[in-house]
N, C-alpha and C. Protein backbone atom coordinates (compact mmCIF):
# COMPACT_ATOMS: atom_id res chain seq x y z
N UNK A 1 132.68 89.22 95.14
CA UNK A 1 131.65 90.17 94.75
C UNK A 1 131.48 91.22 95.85
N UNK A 2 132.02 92.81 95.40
CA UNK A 2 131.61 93.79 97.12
C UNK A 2 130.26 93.90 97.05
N UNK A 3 129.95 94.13 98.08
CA UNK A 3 128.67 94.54 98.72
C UNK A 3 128.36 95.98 98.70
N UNK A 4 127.11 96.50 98.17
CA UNK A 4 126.69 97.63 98.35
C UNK A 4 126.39 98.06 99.74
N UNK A 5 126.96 99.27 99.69
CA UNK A 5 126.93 99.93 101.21
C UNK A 5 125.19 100.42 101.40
N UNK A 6 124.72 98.86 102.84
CA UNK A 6 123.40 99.09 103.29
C UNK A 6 122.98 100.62 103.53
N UNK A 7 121.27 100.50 103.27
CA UNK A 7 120.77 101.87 103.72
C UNK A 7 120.36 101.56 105.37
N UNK A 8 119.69 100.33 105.73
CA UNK A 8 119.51 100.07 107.09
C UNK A 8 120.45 98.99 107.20
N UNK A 9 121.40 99.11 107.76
CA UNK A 9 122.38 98.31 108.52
C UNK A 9 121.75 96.88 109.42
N UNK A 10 120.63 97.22 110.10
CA UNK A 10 119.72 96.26 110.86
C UNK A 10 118.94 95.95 110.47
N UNK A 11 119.16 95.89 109.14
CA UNK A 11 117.56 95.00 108.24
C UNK A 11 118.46 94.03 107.74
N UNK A 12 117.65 92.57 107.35
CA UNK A 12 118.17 91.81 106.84
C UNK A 12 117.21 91.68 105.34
N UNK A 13 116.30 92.91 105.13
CA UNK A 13 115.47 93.03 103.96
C UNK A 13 116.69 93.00 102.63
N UNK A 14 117.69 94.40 103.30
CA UNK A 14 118.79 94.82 102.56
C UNK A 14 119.90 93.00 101.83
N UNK A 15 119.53 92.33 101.37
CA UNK A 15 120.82 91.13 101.45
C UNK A 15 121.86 91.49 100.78
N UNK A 16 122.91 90.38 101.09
CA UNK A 16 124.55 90.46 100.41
C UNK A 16 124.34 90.21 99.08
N UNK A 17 125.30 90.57 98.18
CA UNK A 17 125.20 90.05 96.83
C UNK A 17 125.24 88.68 96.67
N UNK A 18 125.36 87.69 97.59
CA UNK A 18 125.64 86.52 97.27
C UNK A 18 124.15 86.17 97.71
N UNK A 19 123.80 86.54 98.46
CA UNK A 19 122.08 86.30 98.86
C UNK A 19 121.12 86.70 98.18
N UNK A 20 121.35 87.63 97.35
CA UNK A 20 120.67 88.12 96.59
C UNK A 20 120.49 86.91 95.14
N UNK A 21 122.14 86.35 95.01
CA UNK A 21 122.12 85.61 93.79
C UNK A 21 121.32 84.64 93.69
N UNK A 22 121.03 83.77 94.76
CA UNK A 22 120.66 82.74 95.41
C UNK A 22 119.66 82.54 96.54
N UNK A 23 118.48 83.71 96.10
CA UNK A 23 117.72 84.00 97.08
C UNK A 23 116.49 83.23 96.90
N UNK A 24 116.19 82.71 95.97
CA UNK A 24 115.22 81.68 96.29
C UNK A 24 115.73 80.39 96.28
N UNK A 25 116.70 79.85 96.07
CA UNK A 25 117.34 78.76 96.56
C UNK A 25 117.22 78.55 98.03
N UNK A 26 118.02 79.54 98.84
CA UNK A 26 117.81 80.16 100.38
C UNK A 26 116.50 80.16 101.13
N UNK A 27 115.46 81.11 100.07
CA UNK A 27 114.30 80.59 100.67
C UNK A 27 113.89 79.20 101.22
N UNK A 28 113.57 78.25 99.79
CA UNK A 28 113.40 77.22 99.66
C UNK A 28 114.19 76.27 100.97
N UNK A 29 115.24 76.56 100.88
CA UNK A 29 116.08 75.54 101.87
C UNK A 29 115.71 75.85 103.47
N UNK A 30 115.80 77.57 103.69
CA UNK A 30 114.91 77.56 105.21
C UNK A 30 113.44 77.61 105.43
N UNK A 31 112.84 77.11 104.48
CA UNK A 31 111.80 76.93 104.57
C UNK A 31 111.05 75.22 104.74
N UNK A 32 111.93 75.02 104.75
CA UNK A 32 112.33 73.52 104.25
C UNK A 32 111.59 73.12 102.79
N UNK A 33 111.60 73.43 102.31
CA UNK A 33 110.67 73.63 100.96
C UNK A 33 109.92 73.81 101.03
N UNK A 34 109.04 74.57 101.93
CA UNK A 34 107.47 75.40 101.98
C UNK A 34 107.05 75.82 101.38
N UNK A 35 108.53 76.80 101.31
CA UNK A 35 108.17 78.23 100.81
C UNK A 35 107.08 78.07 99.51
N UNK A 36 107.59 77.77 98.43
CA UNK A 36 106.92 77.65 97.44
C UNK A 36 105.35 76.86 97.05
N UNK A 37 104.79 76.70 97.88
CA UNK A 37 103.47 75.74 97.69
C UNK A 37 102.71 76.59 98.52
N UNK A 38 103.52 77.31 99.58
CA UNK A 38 102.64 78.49 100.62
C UNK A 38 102.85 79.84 99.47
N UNK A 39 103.70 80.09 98.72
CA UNK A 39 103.35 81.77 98.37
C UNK A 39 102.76 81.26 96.77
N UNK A 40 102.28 80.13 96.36
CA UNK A 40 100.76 79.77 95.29
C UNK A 40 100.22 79.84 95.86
N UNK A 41 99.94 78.98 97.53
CA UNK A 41 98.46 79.57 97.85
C UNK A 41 97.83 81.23 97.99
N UNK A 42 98.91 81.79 98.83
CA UNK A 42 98.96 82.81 99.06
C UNK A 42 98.38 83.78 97.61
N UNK A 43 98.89 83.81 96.31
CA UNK A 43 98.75 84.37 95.11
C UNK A 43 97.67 84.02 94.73
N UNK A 44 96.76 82.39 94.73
CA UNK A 44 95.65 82.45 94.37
C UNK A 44 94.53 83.32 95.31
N UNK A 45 94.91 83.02 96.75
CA UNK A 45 93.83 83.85 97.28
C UNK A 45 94.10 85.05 97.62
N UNK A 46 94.93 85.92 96.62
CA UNK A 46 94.26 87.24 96.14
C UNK A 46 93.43 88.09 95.14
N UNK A 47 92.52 86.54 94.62
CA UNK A 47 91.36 86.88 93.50
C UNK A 47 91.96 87.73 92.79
N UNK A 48 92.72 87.57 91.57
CA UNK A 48 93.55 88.23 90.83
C UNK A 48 92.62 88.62 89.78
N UNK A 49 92.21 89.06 88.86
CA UNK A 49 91.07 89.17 88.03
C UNK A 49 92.06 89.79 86.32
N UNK A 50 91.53 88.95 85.05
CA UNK A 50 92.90 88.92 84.32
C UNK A 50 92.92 90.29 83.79
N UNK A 51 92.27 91.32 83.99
CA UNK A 51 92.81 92.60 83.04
C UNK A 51 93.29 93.88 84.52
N UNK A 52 93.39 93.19 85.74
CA UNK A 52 94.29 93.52 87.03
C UNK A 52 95.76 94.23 86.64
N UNK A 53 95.59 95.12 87.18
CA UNK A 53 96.98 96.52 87.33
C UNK A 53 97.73 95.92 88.44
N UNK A 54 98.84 95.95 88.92
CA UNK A 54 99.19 94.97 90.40
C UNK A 54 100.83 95.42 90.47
N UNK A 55 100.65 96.48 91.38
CA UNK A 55 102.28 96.55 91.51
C UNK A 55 103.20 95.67 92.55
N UNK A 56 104.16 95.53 92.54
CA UNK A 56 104.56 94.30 93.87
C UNK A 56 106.04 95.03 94.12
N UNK A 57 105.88 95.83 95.51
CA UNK A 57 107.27 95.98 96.57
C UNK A 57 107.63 95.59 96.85
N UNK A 58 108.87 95.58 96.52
CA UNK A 58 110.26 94.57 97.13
C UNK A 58 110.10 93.68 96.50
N UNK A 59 109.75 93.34 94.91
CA UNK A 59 109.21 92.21 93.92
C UNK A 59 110.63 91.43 93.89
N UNK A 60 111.79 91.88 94.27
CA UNK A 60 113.13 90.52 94.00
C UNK A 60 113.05 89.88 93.09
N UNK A 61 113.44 88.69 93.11
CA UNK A 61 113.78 88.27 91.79
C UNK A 61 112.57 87.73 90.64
N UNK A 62 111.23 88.11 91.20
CA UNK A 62 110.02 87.77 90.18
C UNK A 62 109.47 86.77 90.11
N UNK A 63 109.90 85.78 90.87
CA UNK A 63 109.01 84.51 91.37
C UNK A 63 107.67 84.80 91.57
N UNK A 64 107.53 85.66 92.26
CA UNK A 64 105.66 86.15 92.84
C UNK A 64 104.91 86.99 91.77
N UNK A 65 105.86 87.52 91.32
CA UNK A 65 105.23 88.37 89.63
C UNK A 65 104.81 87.22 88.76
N UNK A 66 105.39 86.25 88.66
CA UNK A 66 105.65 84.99 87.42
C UNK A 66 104.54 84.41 87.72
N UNK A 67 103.89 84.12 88.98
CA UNK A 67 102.77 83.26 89.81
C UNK A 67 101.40 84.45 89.96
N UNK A 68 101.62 85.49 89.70
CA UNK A 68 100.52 86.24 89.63
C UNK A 68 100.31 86.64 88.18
N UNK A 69 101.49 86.37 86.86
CA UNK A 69 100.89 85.94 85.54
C UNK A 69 100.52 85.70 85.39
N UNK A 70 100.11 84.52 85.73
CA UNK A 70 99.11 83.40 84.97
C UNK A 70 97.81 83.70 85.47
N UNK A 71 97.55 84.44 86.00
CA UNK A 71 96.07 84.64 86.38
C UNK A 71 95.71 86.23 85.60
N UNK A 72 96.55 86.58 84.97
CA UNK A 72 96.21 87.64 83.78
C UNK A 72 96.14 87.56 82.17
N UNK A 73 95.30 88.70 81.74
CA UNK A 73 94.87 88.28 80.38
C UNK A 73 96.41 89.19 79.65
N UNK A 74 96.24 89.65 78.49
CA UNK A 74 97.29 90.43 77.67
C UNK A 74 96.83 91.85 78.20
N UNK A 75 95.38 91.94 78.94
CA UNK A 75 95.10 93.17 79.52
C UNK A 75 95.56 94.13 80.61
N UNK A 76 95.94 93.05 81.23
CA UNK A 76 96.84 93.05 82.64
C UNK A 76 97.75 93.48 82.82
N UNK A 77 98.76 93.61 83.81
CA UNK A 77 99.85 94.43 84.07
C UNK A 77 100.49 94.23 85.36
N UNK A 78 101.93 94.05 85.30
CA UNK A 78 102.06 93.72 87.06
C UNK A 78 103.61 94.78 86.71
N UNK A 79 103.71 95.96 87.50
CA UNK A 79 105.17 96.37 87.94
C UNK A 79 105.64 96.20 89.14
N UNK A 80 107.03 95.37 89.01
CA UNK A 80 107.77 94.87 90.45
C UNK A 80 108.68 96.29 90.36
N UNK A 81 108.79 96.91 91.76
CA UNK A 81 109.41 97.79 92.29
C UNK A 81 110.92 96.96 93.28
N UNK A 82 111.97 97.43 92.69
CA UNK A 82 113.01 97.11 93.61
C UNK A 82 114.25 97.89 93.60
N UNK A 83 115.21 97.66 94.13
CA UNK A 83 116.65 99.15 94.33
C UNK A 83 117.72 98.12 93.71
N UNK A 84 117.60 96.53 93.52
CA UNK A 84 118.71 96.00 93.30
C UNK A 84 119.01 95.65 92.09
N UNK A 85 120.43 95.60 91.38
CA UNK A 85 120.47 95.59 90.32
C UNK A 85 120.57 93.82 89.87
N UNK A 86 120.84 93.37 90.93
CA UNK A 86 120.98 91.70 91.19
C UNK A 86 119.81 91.19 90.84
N UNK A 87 118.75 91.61 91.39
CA UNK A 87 117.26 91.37 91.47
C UNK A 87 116.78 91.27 90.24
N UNK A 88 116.80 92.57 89.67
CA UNK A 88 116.64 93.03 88.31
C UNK A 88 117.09 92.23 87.24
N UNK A 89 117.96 91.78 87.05
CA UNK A 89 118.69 90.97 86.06
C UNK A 89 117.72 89.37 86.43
N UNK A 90 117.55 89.21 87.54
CA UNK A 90 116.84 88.09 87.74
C UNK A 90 115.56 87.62 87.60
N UNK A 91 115.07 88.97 87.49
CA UNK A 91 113.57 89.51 87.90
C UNK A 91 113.11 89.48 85.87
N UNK A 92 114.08 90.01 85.24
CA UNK A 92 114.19 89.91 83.78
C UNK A 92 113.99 88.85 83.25
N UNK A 93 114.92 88.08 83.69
CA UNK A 93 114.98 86.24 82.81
C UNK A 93 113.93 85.74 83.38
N UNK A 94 113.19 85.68 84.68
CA UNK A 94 112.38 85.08 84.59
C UNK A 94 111.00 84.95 84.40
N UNK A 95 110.91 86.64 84.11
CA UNK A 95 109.46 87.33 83.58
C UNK A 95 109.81 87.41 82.17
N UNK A 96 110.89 87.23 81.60
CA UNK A 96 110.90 87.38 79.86
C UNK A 96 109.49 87.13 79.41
N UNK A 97 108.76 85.88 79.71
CA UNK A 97 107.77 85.38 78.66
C UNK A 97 106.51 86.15 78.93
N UNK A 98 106.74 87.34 80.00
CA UNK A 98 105.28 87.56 79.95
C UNK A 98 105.29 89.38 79.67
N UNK A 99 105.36 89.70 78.78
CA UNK A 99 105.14 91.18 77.94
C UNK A 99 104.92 91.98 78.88
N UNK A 100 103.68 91.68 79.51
CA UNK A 100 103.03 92.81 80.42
C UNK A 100 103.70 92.99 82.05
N UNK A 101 104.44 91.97 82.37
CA UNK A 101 105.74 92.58 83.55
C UNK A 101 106.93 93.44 83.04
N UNK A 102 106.69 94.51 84.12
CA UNK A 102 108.08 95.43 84.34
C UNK A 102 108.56 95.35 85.23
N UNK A 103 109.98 96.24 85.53
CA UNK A 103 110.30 96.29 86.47
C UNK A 103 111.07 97.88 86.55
N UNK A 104 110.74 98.50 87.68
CA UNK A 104 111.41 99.99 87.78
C UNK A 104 112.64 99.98 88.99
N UNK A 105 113.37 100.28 88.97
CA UNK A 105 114.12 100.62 89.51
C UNK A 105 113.89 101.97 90.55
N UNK A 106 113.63 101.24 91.58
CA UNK A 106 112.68 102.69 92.89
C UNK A 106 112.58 102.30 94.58
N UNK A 107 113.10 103.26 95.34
CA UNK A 107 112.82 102.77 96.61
C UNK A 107 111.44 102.99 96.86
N UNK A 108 111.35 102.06 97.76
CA UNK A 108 109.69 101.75 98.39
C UNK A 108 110.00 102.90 99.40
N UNK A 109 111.00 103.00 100.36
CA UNK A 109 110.80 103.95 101.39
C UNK A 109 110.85 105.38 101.13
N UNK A 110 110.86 105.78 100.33
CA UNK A 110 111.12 107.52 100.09
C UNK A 110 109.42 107.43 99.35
N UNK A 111 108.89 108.94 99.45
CA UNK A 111 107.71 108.85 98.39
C UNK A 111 108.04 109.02 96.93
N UNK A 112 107.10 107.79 96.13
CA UNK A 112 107.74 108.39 94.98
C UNK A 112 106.53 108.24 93.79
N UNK A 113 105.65 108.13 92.79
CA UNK A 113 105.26 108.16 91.89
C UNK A 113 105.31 108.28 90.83
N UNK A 114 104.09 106.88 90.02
CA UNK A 114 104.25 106.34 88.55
C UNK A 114 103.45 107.11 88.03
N UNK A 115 102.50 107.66 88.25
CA UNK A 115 101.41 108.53 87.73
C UNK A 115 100.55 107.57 87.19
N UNK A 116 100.14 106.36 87.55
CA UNK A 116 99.45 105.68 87.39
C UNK A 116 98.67 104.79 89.00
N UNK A 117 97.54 104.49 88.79
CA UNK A 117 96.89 103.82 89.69
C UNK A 117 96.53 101.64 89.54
N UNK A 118 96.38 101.23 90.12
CA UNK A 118 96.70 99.78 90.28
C UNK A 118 95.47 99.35 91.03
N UNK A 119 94.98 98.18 90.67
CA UNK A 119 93.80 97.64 91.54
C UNK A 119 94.38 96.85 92.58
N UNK A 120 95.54 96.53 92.54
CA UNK A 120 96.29 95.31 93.99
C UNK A 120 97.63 96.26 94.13
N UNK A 121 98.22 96.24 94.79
CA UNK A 121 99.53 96.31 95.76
C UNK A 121 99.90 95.51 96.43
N UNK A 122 100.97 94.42 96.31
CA UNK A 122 101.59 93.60 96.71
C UNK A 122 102.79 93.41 97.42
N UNK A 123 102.85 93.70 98.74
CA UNK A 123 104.14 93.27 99.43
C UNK A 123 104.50 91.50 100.00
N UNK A 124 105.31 91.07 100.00
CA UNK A 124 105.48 90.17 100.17
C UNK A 124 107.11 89.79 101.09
N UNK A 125 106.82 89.44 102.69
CA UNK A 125 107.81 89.91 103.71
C UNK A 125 108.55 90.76 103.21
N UNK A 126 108.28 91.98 103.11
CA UNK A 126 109.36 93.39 102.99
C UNK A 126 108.82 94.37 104.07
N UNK A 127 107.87 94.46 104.23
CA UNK A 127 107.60 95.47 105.37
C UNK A 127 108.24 95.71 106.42
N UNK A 128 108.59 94.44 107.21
CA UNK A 128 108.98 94.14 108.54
C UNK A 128 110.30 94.65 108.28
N UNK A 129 110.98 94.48 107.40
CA UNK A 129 112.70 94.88 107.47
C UNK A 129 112.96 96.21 107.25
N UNK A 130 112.08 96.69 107.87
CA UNK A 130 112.07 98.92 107.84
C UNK A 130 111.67 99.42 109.47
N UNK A 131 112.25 100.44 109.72
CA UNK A 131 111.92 101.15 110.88
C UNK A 131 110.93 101.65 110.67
N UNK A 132 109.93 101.13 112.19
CA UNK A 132 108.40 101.62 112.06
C UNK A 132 108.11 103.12 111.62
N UNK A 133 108.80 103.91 111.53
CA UNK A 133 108.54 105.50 111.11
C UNK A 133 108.79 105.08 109.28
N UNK A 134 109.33 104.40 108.96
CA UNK A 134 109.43 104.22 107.46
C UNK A 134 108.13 103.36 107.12
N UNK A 135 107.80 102.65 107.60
CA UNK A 135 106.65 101.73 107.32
C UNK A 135 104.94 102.71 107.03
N UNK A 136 105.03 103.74 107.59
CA UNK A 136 104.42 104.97 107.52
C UNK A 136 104.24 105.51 106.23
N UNK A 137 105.75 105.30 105.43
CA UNK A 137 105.70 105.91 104.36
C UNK A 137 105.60 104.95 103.49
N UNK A 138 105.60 103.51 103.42
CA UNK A 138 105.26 102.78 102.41
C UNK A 138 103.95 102.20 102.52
N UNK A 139 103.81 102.88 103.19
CA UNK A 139 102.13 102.52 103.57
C UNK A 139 101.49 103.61 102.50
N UNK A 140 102.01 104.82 102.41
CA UNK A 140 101.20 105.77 101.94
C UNK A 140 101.74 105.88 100.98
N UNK A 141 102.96 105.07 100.37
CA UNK A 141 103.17 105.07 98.70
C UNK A 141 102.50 104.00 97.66
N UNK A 142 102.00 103.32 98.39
CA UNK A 142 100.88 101.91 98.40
C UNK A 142 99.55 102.10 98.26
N UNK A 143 98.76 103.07 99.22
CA UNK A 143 98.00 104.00 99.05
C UNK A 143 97.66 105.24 97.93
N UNK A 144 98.91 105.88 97.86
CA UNK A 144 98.73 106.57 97.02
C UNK A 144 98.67 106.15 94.98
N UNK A 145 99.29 104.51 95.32
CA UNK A 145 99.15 103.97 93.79
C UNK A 145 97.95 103.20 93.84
N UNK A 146 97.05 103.36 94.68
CA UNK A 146 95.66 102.44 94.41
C UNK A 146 94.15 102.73 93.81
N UNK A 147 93.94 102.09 92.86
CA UNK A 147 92.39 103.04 92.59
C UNK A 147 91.49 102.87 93.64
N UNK A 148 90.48 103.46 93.53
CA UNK A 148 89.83 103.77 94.38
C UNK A 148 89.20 102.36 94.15
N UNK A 149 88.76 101.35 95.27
CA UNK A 149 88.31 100.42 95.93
C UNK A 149 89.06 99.02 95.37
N UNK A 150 90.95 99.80 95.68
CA UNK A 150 91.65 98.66 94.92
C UNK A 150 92.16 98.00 96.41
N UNK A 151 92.88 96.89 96.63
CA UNK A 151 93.49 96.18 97.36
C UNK A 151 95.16 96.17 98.07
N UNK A 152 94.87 96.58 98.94
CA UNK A 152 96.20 96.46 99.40
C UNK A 152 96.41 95.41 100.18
N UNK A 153 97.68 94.52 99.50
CA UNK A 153 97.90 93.27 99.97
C UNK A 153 99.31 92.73 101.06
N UNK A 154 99.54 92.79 102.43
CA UNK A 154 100.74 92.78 102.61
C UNK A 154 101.04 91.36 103.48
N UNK A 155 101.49 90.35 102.59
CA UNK A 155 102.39 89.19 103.35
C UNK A 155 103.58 89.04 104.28
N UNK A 156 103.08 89.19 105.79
CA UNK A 156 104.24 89.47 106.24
C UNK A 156 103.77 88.39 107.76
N UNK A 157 105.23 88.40 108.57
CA UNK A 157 104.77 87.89 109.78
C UNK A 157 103.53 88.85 110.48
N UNK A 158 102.82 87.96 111.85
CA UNK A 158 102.02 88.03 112.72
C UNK A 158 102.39 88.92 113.60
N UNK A 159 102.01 89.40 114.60
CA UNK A 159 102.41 89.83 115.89
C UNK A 159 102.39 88.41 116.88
N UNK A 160 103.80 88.03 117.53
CA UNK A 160 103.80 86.85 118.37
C UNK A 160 104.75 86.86 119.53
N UNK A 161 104.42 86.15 120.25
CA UNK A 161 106.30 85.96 121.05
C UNK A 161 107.24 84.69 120.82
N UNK A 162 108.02 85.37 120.27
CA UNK A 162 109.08 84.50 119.73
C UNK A 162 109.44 83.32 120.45
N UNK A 163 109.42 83.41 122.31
CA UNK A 163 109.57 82.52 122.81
C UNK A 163 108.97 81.24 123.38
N UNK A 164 107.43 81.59 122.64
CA UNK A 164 106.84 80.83 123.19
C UNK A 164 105.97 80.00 121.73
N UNK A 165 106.49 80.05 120.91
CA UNK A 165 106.26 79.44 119.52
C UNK A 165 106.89 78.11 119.68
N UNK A 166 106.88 76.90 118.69
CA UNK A 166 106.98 76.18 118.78
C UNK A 166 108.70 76.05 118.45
N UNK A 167 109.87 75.28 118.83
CA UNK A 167 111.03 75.24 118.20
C UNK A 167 111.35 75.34 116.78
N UNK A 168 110.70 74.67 115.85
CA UNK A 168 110.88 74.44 114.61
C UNK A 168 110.67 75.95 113.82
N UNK A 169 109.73 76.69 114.65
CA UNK A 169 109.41 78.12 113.91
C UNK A 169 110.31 78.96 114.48
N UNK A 170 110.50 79.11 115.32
CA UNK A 170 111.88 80.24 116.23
C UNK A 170 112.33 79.78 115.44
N UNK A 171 113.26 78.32 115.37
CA UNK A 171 114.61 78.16 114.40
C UNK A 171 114.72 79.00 113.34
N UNK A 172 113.49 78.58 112.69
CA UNK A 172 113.30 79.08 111.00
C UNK A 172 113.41 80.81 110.97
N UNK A 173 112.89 81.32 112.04
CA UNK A 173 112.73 82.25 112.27
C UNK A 173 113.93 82.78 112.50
N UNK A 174 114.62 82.60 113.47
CA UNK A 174 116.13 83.64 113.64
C UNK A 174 117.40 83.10 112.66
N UNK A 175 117.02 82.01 111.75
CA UNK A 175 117.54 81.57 110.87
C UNK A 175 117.36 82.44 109.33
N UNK A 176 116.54 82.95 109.39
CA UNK A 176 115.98 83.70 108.25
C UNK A 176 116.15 85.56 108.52
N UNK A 177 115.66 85.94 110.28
CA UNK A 177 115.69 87.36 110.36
C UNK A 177 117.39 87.54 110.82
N UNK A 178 118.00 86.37 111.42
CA UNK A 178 119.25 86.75 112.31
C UNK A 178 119.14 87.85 113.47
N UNK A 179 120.41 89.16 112.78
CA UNK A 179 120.29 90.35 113.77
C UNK A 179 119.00 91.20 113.22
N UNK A 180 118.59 91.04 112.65
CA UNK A 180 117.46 92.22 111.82
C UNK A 180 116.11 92.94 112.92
N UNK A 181 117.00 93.60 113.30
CA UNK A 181 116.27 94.11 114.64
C UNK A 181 115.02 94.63 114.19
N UNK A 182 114.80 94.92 113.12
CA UNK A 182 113.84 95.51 112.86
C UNK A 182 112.05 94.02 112.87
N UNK A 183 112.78 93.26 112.34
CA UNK A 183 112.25 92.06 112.38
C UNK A 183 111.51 91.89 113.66
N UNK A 184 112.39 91.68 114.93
CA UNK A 184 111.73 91.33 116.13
C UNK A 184 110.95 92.58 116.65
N UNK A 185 111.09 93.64 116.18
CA UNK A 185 110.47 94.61 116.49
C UNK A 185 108.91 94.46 116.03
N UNK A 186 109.17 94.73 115.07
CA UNK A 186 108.12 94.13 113.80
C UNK A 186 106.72 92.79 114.75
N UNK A 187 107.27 91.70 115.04
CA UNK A 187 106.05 90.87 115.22
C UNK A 187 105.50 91.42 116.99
N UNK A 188 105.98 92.14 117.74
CA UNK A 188 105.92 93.20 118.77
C UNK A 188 104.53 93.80 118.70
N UNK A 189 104.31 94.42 117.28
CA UNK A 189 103.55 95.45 117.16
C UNK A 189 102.17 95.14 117.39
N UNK A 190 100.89 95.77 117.48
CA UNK A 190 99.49 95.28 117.74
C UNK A 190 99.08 95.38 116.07
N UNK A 191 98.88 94.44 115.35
CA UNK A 191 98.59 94.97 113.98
C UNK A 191 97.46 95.06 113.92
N UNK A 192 96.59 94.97 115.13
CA UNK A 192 94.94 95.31 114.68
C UNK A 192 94.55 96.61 114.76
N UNK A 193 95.53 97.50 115.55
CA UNK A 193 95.60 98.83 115.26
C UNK A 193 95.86 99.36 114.02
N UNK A 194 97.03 98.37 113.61
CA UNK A 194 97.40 98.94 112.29
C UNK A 194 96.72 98.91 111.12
N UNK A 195 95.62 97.57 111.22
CA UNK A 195 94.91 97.76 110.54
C UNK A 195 93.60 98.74 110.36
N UNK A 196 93.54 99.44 111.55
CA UNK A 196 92.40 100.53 111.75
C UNK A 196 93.09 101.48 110.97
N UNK A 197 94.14 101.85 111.43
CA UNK A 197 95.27 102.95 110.21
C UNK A 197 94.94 102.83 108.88
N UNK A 198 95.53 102.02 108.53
CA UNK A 198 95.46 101.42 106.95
C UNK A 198 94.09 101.75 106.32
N UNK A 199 92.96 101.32 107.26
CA UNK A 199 91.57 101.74 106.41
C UNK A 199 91.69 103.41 106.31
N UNK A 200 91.74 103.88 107.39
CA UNK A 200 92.01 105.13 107.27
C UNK A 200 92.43 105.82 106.23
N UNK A 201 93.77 105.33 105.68
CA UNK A 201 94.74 105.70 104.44
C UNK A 201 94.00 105.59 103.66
N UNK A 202 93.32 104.09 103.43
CA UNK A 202 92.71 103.94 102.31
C UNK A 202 91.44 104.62 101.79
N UNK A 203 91.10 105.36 102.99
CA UNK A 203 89.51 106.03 102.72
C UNK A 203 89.80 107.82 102.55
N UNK A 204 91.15 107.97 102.11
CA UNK A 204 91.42 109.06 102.26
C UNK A 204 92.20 109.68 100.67
């Protein structure tokens, strides 16, 4: 299977087609099976409310769309945003049963608009695998799809030092980011600044 020629070379956001096929399998396994019992909790406590608008960046293969269904009525609405066509096909079969998921075909990093507004915005680890000058702009394409006193939600690592975490999490950790420079850059940052930003955006 070739590989589409990456847009960031040093992201490991971008995966191979074979990672892509098998990307929550992958999860699951470096997670040691976490993953999945941490991103339900995670989905319930974003008070989902059932007639909720909810777009989700970097939505992949629809696992997190499928888990934020069930907490909507026929009123509801969730569009997963993604660039892959792998995803998409995956993202399809496993949202079939629920009418009110889509999926568009759209980069998160360029600005772009649905002409519609959303009460949640959902990222879920995609942020970190972009150069901080791009993170700027999906910040404000996130922003710009939110109604006014809607939620912006982003699941991603902490700010930490890698070296002084416990073994079992480094492992998991450079097991999952590898070279993805952008990654170690990423938990570097002061995010309590960033969160002063973000209100900013949002009050604007």
């Amino acid at each position: 299977m070739k590989d589409k020629k990456r847009l960031y070379p040093d992201s490991r956001v971008e995966l191979t087609s074979f990672a892509e096929k098998y990307y929550d399998i992958y999860l699951d396994i470096a997670s040691f099976g976490l993953y999945k019992p941490f991103i339900k909790k995670v989905v319930k406590s974003l008070n989902i409310q059932p007639e909720d608008k909810i777009i989700d960046f970097g939505c992949g293969t629809g696992r997190n769309a499928c888990l934020m269904a069930k907490y909507l009525n026929s009123k509801g609405k969730i569009i997963g945003i993604d660039i892959s066509e792998i995803m998409h096909k995956q993202f399809e079969k496993k949202c079939k049963k629920f009418p009110y998921i889509n999926f568009f075909k759209e980069r998160i990093d360029q600005p772009f608009n649905l002409n519609e507004k959303f009460d949640k915005v959902f990222m879920s680890f995609v942020f970190h695998g972009f150069p901080h000058k791009v993170r700027k702009i999906i910040l404000q394409n996130a922003v710009n799809h939110l109604k006014k006193g809607g939620s912006l939600n982003i699941l991603d690592y902490s700010e930490f030092d890698i070296q002084s975490i416990p073994f079992l999490h480094r492992f998991v950790f450079n097991l999952v980011e590898g070279k993805c420079k952008y990654a170690y850059d990423f938990i570097k940052k002061e995010w309590k600044k960033w969160d002063y930003y973000i209100q900013l955006l949002l009050k604007t």
